[in-house]
PDB file of N, CA and C in Angstrom:
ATOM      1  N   UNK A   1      75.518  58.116 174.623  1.00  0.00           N
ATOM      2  CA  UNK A   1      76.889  57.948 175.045  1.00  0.00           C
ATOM      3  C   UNK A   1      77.631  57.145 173.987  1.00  0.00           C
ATOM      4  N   UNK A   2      78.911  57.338 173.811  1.00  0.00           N
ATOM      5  CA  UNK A   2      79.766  56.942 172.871  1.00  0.00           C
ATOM      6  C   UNK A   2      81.121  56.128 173.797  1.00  0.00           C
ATOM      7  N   UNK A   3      81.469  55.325 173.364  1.00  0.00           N
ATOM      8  CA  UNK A   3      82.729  55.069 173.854  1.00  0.00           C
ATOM      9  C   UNK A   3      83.828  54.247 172.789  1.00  0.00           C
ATOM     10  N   UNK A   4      85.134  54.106 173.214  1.00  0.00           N
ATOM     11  CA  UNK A   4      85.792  53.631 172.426  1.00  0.00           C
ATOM     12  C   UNK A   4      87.053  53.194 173.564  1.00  0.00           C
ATOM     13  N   UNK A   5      87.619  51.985 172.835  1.00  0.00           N
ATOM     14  CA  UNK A   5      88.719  51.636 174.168  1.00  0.00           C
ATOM     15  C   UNK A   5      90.109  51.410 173.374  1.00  0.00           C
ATOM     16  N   UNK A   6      91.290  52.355 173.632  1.00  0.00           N
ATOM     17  CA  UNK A   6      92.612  52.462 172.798  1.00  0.00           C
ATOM     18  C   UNK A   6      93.289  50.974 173.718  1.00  0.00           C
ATOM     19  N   UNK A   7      93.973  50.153 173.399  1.00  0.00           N
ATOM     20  CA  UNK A   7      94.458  49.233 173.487  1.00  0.00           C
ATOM     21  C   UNK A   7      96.199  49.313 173.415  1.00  0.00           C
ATOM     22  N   UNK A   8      96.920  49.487 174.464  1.00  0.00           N
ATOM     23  CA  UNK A   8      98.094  49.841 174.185  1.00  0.00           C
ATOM     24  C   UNK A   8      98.526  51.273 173.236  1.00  0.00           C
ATOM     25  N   UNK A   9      97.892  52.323 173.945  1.00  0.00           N
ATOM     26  CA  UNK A   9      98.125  53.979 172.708  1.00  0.00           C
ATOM     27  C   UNK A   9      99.613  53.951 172.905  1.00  0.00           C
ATOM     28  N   UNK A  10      98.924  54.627 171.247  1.00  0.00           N
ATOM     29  CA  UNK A  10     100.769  54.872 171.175  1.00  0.00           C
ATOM     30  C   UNK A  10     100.696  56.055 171.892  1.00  0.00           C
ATOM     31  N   UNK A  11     102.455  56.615 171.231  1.00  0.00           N
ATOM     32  CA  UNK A  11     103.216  57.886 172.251  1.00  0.00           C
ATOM     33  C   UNK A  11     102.216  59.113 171.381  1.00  0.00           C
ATOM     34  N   UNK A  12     101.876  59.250 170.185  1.00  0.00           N
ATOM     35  CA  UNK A  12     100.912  60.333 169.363  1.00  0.00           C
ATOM     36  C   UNK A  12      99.759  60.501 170.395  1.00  0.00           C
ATOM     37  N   UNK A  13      99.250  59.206 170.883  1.00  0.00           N
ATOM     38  CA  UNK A  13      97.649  59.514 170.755  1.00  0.00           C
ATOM     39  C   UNK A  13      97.554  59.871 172.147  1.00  0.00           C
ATOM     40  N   UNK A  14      98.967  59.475 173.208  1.00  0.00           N
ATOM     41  CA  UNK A  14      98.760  59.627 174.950  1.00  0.00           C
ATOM     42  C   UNK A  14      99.241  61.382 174.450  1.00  0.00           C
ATOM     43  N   UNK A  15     100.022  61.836 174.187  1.00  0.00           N
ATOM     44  CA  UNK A  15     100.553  63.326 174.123  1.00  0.00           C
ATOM     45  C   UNK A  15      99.263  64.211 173.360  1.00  0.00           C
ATOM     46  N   UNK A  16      98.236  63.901 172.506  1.00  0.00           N
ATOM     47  CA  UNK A  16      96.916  64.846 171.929  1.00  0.00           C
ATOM     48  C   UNK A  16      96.344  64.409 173.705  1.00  0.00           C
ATOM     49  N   UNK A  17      96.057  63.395 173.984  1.00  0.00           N
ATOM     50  CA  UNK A  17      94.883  63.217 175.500  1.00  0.00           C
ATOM     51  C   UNK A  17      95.962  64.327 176.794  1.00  0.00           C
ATOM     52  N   UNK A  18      97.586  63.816 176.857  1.00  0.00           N
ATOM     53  CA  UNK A  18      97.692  64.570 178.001  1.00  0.00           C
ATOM     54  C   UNK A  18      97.723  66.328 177.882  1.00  0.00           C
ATOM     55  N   UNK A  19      97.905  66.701 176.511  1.00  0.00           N
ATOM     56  CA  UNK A  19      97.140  68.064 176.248  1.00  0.00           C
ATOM     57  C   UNK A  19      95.716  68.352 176.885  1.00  0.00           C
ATOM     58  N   UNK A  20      95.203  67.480 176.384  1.00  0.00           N
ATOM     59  CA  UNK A  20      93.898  68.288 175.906  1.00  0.00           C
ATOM     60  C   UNK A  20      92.955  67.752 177.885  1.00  0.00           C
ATOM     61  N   UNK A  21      93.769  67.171 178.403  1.00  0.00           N
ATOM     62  CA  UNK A  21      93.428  66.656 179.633  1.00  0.00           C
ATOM     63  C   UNK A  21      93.366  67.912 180.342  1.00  0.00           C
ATOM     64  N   UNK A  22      91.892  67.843 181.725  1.00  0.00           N
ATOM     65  CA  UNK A  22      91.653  69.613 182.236  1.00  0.00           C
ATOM     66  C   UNK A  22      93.044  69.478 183.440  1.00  0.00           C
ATOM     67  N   UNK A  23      93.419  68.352 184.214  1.00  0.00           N
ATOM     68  CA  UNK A  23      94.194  68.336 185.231  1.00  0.00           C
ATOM     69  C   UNK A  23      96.071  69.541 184.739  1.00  0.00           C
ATOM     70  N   UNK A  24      96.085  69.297 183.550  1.00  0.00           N
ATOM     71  CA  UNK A  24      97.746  69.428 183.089  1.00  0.00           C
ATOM     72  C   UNK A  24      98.413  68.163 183.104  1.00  0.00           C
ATOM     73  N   UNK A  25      99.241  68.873 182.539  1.00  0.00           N
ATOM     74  CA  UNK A  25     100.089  67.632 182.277  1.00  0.00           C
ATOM     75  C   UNK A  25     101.256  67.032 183.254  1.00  0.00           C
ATOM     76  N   UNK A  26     101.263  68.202 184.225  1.00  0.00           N
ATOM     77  CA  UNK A  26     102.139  67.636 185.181  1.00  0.00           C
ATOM     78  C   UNK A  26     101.172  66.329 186.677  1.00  0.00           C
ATOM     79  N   UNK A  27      99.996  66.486 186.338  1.00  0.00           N
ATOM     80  CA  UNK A  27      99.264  65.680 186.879  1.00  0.00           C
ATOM     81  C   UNK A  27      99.801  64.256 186.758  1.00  0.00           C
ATOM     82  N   UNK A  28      99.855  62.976 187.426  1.00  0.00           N
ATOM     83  CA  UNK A  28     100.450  62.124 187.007  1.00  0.00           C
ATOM     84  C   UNK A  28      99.223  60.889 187.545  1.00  0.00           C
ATOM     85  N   UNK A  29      99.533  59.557 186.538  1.00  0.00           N
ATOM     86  CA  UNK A  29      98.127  58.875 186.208  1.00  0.00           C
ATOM     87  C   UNK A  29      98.945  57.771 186.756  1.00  0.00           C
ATOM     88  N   UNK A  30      99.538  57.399 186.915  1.00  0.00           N
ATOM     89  CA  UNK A  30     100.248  55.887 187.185  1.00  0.00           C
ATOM     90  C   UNK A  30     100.408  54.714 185.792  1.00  0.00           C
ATOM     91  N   UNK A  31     100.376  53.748 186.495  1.00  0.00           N
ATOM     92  CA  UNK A  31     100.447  52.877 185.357  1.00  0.00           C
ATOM     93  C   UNK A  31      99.294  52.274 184.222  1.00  0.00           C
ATOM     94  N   UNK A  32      99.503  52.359 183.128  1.00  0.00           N
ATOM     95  CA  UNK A  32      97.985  52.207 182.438  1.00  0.00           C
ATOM     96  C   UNK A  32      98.585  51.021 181.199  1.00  0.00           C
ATOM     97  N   UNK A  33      97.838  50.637 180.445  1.00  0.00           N
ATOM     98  CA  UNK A  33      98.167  50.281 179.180  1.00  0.00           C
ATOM     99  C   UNK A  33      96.624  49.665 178.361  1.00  0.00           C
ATOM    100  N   UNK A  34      95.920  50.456 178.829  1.00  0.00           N
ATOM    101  CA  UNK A  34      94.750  50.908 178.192  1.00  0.00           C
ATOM    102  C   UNK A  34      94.018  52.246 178.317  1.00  0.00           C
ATOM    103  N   UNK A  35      93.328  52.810 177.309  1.00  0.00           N
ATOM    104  CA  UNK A  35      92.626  54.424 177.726  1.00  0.00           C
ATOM    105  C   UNK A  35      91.094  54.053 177.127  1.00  0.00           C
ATOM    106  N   UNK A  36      90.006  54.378 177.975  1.00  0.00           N
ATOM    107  CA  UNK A  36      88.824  54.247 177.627  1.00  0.00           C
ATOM    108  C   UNK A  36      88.232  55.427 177.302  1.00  0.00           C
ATOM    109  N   UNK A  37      87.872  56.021 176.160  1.00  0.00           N
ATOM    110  CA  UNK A  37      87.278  57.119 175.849  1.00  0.00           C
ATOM    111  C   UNK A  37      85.968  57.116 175.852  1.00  0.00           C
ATOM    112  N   UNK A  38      84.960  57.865 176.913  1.00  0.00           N
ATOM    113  CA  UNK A  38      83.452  58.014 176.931  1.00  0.00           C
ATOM    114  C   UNK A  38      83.405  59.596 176.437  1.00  0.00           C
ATOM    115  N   UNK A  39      82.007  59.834 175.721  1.00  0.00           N
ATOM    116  CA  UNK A  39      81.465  60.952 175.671  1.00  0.00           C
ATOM    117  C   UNK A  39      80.145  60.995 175.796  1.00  0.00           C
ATOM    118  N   UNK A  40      79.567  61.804 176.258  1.00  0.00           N
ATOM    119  CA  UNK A  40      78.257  62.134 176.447  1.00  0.00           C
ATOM    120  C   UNK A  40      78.021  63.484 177.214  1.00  0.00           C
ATOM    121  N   UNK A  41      76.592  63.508 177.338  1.00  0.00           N
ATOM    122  CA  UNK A  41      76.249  64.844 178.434  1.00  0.00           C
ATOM    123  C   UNK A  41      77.062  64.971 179.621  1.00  0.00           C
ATOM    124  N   UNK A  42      77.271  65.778 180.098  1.00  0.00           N
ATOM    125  CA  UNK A  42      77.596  66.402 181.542  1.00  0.00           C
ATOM    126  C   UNK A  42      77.509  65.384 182.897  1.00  0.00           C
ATOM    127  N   UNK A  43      76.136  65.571 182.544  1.00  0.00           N
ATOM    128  CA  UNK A  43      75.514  64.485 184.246  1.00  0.00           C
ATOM    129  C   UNK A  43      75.763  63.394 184.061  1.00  0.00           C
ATOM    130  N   UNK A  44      75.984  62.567 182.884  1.00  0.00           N
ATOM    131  CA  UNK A  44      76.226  61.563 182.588  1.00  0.00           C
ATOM    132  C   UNK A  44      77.803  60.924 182.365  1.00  0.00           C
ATOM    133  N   UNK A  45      79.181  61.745 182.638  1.00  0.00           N
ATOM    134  CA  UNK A  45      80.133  61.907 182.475  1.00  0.00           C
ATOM    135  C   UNK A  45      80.268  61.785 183.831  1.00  0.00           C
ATOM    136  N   UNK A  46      79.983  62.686 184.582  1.00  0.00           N
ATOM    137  CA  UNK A  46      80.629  62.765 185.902  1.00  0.00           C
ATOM    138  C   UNK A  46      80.017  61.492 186.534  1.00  0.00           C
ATOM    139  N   UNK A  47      78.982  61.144 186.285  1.00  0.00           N
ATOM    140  CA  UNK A  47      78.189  59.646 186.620  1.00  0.00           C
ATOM    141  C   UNK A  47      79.220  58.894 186.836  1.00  0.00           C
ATOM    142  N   UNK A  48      79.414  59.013 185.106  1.00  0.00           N
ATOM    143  CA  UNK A  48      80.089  57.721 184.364  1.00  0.00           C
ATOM    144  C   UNK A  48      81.546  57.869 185.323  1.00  0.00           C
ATOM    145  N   UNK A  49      82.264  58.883 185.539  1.00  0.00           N
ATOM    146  CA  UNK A  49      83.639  58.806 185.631  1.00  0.00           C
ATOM    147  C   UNK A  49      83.563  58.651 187.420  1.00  0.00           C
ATOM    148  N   UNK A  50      82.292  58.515 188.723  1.00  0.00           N
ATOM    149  CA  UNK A  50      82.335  58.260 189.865  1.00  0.00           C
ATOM    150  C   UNK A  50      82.348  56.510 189.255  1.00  0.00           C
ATOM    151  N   UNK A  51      81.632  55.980 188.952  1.00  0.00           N
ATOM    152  CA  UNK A  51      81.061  54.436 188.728  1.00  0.00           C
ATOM    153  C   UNK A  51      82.558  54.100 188.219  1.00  0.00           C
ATOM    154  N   UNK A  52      83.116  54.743 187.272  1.00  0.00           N
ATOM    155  CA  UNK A  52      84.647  53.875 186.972  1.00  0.00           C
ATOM    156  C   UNK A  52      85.654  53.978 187.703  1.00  0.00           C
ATOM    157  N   UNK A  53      86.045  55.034 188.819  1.00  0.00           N
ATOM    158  CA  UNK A  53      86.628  55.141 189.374  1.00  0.00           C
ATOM    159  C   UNK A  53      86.263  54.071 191.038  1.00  0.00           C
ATOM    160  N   UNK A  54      84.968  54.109 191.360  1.00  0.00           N
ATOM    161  CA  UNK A  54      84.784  53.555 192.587  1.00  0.00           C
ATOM    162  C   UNK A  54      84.738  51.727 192.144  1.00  0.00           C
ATOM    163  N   UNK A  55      85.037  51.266 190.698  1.00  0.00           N
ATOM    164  CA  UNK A  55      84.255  50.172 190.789  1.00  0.00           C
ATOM    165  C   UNK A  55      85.210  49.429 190.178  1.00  0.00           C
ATOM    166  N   UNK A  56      86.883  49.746 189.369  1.00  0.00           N
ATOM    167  CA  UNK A  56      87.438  49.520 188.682  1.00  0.00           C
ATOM    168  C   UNK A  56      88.743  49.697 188.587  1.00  0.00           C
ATOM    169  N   UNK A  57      89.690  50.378 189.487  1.00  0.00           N
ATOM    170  CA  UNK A  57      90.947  50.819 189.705  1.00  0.00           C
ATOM    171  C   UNK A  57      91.451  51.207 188.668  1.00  0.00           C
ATOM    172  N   UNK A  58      90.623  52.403 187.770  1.00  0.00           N
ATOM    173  CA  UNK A  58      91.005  53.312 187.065  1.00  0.00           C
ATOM    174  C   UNK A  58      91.316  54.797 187.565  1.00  0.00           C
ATOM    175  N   UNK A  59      92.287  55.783 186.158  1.00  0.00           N
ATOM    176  CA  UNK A  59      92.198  57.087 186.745  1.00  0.00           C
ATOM    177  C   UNK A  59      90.931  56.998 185.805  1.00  0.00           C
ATOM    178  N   UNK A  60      90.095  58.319 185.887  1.00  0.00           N
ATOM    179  CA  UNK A  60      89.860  59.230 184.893  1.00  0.00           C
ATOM    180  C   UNK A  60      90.103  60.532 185.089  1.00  0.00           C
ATOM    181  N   UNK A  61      89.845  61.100 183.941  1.00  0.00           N
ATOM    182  CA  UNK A  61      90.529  62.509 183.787  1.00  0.00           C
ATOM    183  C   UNK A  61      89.182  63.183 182.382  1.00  0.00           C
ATOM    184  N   UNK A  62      89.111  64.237 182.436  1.00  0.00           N
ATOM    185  CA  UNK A  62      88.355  65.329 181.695  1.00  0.00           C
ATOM    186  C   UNK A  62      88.914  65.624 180.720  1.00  0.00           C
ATOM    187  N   UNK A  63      88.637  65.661 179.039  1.00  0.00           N
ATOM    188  CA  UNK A  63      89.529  65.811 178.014  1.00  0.00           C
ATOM    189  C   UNK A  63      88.733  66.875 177.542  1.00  0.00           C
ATOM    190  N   UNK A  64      89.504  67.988 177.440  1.00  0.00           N
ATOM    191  CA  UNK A  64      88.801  69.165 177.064  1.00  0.00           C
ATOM    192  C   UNK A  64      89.007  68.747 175.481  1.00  0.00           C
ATOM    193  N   UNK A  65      87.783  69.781 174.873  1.00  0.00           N
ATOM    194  CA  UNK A  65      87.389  69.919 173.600  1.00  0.00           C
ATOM    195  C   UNK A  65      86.470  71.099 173.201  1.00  0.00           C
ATOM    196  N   UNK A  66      86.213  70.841 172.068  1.00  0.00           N
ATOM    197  CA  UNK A  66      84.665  72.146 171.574  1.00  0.00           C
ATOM    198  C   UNK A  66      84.145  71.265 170.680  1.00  0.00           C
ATOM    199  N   UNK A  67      82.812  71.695 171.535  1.00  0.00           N
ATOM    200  CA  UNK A  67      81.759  70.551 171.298  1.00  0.00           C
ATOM    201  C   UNK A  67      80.464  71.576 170.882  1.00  0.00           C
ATOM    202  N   UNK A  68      80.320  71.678 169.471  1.00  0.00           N
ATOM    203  CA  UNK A  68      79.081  72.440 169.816  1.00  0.00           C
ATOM    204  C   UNK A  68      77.688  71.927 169.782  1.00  0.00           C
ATOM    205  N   UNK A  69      77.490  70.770 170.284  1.00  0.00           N
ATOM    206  CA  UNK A  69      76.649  70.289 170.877  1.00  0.00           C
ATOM    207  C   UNK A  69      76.511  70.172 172.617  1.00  0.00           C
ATOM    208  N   UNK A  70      77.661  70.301 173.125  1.00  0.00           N
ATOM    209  CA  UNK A  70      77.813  70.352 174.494  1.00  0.00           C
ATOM    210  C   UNK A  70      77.971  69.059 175.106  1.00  0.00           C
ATOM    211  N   UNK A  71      78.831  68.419 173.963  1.00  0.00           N
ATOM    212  CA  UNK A  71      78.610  66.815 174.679  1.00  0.00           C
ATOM    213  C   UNK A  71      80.492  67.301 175.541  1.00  0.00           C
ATOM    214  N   UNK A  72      80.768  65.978 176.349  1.00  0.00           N
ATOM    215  CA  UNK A  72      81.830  66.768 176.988  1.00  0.00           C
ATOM    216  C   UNK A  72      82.747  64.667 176.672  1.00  0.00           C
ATOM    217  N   UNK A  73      83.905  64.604 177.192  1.00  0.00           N
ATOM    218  CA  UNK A  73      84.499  63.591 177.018  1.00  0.00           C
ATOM    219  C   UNK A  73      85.716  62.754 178.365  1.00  0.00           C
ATOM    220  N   UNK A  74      85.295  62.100 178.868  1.00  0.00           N
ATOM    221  CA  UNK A  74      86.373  61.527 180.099  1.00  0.00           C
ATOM    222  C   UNK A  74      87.491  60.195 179.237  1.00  0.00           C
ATOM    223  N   UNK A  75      88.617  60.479 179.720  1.00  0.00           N
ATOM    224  CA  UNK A  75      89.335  59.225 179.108  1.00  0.00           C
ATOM    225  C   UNK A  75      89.661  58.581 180.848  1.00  0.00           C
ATOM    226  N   UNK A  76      89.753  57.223 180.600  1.00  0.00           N
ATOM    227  CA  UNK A  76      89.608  56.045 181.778  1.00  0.00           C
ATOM    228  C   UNK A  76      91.108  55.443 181.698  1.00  0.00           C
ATOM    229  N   UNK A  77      91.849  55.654 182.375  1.00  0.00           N
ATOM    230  CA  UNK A  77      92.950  54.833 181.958  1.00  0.00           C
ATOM    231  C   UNK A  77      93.481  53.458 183.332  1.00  0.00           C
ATOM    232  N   UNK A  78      94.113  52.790 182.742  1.00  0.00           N
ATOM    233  CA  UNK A  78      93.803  51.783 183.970  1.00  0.00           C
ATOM    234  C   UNK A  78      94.709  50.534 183.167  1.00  0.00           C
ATOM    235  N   UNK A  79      95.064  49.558 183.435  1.00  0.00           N
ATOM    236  CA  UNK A  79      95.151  48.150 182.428  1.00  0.00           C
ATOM    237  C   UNK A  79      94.093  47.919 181.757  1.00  0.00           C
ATOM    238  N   UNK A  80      94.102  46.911 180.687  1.00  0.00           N
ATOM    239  CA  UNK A  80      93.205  46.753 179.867  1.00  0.00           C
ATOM    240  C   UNK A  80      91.920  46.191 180.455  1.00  0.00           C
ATOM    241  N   UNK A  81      92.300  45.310 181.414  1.00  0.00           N
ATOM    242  CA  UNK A  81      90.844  44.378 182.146  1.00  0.00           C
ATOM    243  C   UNK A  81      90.538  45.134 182.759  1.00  0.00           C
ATOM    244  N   UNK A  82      91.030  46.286 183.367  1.00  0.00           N
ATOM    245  CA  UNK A  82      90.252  47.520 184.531  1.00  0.00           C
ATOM    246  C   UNK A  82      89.523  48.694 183.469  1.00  0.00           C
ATOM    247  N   UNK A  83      89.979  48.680 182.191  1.00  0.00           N
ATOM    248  CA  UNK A  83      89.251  50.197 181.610  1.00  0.00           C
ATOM    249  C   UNK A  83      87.760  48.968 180.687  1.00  0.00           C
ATOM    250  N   UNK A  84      88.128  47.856 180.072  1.00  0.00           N
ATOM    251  CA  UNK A  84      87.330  46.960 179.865  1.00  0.00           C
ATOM    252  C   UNK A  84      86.081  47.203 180.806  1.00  0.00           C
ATOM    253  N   UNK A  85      86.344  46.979 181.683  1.00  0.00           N
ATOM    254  CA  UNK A  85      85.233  46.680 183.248  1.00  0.00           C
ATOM    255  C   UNK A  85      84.939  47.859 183.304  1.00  0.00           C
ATOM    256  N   UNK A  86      85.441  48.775 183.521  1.00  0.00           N
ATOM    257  CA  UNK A  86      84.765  50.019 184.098  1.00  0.00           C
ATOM    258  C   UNK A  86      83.726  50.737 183.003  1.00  0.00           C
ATOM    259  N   UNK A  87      84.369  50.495 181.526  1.00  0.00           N
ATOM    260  CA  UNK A  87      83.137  50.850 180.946  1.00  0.00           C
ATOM    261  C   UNK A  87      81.999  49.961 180.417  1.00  0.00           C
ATOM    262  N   UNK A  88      81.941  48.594 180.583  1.00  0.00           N
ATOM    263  CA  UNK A  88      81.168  48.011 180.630  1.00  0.00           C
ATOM    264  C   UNK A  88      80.126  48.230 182.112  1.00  0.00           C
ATOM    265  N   UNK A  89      80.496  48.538 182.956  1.00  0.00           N
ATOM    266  CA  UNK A  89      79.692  49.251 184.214  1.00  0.00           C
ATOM    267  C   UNK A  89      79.324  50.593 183.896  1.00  0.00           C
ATOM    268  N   UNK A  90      80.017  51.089 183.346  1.00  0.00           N
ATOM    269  CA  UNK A  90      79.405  52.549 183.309  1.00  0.00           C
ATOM    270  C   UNK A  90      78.319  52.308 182.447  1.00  0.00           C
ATOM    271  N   UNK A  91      78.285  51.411 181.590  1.00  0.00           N
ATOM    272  CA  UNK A  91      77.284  51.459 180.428  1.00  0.00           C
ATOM    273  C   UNK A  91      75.915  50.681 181.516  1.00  0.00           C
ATOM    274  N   UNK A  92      76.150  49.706 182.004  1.00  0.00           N
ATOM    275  CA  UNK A  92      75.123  48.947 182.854  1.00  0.00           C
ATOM    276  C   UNK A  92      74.245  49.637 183.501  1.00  0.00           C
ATOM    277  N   UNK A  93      74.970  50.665 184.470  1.00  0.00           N
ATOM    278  CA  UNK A  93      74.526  51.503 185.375  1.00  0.00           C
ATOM    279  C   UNK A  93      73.700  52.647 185.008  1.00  0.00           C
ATOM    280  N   UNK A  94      74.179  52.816 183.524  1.00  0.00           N
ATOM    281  CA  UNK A  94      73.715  54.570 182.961  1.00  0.00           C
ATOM    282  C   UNK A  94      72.355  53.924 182.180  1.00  0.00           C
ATOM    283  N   UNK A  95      72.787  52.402 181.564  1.00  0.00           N
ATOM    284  CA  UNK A  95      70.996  51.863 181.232  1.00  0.00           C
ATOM    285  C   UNK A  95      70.079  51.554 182.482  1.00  0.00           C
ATOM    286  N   UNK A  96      70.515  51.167 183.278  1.00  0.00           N
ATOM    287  CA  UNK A  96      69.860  50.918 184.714  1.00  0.00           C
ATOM    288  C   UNK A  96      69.095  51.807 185.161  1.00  0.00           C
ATOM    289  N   UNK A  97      69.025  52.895 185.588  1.00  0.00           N
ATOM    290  CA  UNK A  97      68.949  54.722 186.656  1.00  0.00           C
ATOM    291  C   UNK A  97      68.586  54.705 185.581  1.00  0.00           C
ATOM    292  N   UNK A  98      67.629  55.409 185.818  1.00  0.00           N
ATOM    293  CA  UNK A  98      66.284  56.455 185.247  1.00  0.00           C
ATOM    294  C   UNK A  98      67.322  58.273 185.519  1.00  0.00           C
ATOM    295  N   UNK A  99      66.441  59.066 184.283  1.00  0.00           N
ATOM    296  CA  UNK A  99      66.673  60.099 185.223  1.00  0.00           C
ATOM    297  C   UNK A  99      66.279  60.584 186.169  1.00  0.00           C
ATOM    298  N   UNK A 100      66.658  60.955 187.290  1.00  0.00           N
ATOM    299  CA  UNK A 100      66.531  61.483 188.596  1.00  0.00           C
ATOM    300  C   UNK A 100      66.680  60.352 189.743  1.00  0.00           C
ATOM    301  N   UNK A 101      66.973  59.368 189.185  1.00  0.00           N
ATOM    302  CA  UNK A 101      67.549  58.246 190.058  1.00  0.00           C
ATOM    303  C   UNK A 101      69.115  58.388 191.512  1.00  0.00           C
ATOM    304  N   UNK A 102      69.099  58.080 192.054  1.00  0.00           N
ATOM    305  CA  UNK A 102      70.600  58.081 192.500  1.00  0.00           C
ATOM    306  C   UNK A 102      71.116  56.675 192.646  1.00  0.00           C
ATOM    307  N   UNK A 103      71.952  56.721 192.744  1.00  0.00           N
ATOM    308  CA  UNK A 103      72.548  55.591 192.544  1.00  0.00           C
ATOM    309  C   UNK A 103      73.514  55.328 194.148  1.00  0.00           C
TER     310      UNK A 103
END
């Protein structure tokens, strides 16, 4: 898993994410002023994006791409101390669980 956390995005980098986002763009996220970018496998995405959403008062959302490895990508958006937290949990949780664990 990869992550990276945009800190106040500018207007460039929110308009490439609300493209490339699977919801559309008329979907609406509320207030944010941070975006947390995870990538990894599949099972590990949707993991990752229940654990940030139930644990952190973030959106996330699905950022389409082509991956030809098949890795896939969620952006977390939220204030900075909520996308902070949520992927520091997602990371906790995804070292924690084994595979075939539930959580």
């Amino acid at each position: 898993m990869e992550y990276r956390i945009i800190k106040s995005p500018s207007k460039g980098t929110l308009d490439i994410l609300f493209r490339r986002k699977s919801s559309g763009i008329a979907s609406p996220i509320g207030n944010y002023d941070a975006v947390g970018l995870v990538q990894g496998r599949l099972i590990d995405m949707v993991f990752a994006a229940d654990i940030a959403e139930k644990g952190a008062g973030v959106v996330v959302e699905d950022i389409k791409g082509h991956c030809p490895q098949n890795l896939i990508m969620i952006a977390v958006f939220g204030d900075t101390a909520a996308v902070e937290a949520a992927i520091q949990e997602i990371q906790y949780k995804l070292k924690e669980t084994k595979k075939g664990e539930t959580l």
